[in-house]
N, C-alpha and C. Protein backbone atom coordinates (compact mmCIF):
# COMPACT_ATOMS: atom_id res chain seq x y z
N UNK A 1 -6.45 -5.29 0.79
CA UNK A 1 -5.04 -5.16 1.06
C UNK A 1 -4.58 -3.82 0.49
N UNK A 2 -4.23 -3.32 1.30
CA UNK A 2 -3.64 -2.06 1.10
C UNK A 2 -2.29 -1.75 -0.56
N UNK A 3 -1.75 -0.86 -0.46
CA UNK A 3 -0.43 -0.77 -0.79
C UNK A 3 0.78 -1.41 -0.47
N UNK A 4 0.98 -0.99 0.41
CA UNK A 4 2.15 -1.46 1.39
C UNK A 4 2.48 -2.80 1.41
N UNK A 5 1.47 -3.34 1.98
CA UNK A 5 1.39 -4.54 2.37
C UNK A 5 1.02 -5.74 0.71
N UNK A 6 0.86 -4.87 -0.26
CA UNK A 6 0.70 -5.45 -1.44
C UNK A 6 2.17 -5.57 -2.11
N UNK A 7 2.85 -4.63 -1.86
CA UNK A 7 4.55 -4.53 -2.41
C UNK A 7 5.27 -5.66 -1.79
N UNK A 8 4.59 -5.53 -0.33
CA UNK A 8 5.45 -6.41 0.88
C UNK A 8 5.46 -7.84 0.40
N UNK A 9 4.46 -8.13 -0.27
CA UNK A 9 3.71 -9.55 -0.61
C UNK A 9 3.98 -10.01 -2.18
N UNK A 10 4.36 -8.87 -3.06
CA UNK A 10 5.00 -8.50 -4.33
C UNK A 10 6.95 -9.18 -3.96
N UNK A 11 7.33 -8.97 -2.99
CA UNK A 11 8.64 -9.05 -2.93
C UNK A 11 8.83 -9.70 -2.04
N UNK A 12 8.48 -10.40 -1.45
CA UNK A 12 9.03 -11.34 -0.18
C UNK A 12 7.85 -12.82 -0.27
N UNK A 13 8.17 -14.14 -0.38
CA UNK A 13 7.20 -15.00 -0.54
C UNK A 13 7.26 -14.95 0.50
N UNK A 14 5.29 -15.32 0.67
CA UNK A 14 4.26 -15.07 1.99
C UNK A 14 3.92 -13.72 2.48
N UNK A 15 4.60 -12.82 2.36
CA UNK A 15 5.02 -11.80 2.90
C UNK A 15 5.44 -11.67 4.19
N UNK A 16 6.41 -12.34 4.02
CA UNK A 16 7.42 -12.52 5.59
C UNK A 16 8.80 -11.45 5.19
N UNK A 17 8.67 -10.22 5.60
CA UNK A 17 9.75 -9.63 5.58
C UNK A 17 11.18 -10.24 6.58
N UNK A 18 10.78 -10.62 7.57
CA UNK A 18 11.75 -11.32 8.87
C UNK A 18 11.81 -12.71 8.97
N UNK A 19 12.92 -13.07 8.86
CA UNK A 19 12.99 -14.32 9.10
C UNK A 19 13.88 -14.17 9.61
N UNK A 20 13.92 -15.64 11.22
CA UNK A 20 14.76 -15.54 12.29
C UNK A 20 14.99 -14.60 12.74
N UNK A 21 14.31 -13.20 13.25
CA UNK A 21 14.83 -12.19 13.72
C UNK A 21 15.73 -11.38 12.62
N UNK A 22 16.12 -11.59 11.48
CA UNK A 22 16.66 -10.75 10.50
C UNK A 22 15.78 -10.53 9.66
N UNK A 23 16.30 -9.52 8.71
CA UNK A 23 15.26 -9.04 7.39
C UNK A 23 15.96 -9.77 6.41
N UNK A 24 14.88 -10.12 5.61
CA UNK A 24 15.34 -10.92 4.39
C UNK A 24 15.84 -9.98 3.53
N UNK A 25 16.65 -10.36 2.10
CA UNK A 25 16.53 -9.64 1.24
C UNK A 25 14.97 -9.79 0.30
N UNK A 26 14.77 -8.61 0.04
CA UNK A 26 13.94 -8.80 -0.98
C UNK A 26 14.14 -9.30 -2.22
N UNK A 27 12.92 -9.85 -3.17
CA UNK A 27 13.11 -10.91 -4.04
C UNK A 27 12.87 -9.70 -5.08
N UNK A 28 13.36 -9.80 -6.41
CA UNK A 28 12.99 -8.81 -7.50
C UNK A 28 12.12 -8.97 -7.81
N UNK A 29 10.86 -8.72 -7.34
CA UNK A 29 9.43 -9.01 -7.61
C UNK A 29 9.08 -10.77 -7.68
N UNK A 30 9.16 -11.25 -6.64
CA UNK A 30 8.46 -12.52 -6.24
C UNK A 30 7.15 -12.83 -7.16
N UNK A 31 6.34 -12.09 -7.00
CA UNK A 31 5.02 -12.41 -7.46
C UNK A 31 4.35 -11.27 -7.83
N UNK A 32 4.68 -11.18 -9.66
CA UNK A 32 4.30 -10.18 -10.56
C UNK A 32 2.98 -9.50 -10.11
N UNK A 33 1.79 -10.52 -10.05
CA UNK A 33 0.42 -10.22 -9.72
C UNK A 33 -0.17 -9.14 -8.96
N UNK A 34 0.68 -9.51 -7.77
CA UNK A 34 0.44 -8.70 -6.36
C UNK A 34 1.00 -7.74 -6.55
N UNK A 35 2.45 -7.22 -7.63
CA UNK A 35 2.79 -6.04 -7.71
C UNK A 35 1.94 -5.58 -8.79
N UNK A 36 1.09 -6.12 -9.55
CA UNK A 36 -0.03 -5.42 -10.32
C UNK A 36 -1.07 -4.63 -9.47
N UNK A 37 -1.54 -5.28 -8.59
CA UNK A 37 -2.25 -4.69 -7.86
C UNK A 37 -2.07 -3.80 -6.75
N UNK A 38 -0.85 -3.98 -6.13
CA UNK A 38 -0.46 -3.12 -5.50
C UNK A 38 -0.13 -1.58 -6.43
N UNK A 39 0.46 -1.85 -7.30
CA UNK A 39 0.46 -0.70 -8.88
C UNK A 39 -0.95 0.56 -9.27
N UNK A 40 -2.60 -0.75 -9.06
CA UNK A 40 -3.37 -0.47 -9.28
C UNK A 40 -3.57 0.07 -8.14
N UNK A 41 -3.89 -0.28 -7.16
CA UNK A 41 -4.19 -0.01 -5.48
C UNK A 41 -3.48 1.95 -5.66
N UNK A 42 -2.26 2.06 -5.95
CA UNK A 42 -1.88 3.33 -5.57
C UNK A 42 -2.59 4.45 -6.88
N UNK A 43 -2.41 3.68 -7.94
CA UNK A 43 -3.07 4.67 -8.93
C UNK A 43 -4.45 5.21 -8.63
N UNK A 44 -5.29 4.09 -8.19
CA UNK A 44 -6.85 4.72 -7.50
C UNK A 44 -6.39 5.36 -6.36
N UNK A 45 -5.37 5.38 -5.36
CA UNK A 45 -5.71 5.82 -3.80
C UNK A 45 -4.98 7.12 -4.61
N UNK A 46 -4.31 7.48 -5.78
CA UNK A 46 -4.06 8.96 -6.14
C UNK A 46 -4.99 9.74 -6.30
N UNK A 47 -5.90 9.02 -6.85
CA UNK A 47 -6.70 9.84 -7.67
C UNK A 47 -8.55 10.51 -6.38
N UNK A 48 -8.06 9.37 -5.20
CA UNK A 48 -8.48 9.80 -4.18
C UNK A 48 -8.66 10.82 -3.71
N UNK A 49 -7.01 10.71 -3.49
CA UNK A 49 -6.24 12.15 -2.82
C UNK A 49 -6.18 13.77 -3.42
N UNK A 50 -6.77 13.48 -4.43
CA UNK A 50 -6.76 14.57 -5.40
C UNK A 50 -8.32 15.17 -5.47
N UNK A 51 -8.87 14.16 -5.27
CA UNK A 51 -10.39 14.49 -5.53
C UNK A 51 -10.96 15.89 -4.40
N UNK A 52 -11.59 16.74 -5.02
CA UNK A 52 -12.05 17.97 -4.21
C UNK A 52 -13.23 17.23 -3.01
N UNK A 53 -13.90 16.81 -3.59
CA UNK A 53 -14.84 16.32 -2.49
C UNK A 53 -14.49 15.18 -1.21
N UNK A 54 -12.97 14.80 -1.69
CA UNK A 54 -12.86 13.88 -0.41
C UNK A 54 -11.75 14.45 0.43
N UNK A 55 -11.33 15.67 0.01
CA UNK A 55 -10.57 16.30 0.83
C UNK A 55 -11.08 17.72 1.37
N UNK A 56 -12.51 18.08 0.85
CA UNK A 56 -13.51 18.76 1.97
C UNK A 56 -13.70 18.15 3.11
N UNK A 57 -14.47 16.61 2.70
CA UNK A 57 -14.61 15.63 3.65
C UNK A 57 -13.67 15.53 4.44
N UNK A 58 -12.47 15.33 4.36
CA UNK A 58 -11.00 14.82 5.26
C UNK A 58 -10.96 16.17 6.14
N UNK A 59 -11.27 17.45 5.58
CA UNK A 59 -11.17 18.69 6.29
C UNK A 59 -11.93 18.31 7.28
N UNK A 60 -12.94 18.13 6.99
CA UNK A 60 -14.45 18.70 7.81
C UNK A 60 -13.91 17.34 9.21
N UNK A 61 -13.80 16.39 8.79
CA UNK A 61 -12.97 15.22 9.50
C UNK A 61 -12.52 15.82 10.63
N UNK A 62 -11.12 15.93 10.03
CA UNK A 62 -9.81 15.95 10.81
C UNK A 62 -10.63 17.64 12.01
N UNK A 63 -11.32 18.09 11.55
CA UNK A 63 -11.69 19.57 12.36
C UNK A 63 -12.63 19.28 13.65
N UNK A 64 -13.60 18.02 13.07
CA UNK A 64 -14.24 17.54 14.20
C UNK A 64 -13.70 16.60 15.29
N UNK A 65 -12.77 15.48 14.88
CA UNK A 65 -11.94 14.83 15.41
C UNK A 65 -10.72 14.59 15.97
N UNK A 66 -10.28 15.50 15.33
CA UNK A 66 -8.49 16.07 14.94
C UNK A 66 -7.33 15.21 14.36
């Protein structure tokens, strides 16, 4: 589970943002846990994004594929 979808699941029980065709309000952190990990989830995907060798890689990527 991503980020996103870890916050989404952090603040809305089930992670049902919509109900009946409206948006719910969000809950002030529903379920501490999932915003732990969603917490953790972004601190590693930083340290990703930063890394020299995976953004050669992403170059070399995006140049062959676009």
């Amino acid at each position: 589970m991503g980020y996103t979808r870890a916050m989404r699941y952090a603040k809305y029980p089930g992670g049902q943002k919509y109900e009946g065709g409206k948006e719910r309000e969000p809950q002030e952190w529903y379920d501490d846990e999932k915003r732990e990990i969603a917490k953790r989830f972004e601190a590693k995907w930083e340290q990703v994004r930063e890394d020299e060798q995976y953004q050669r890689l992403k170059d070399q990527h995006r140049q062959a594929h676009g």
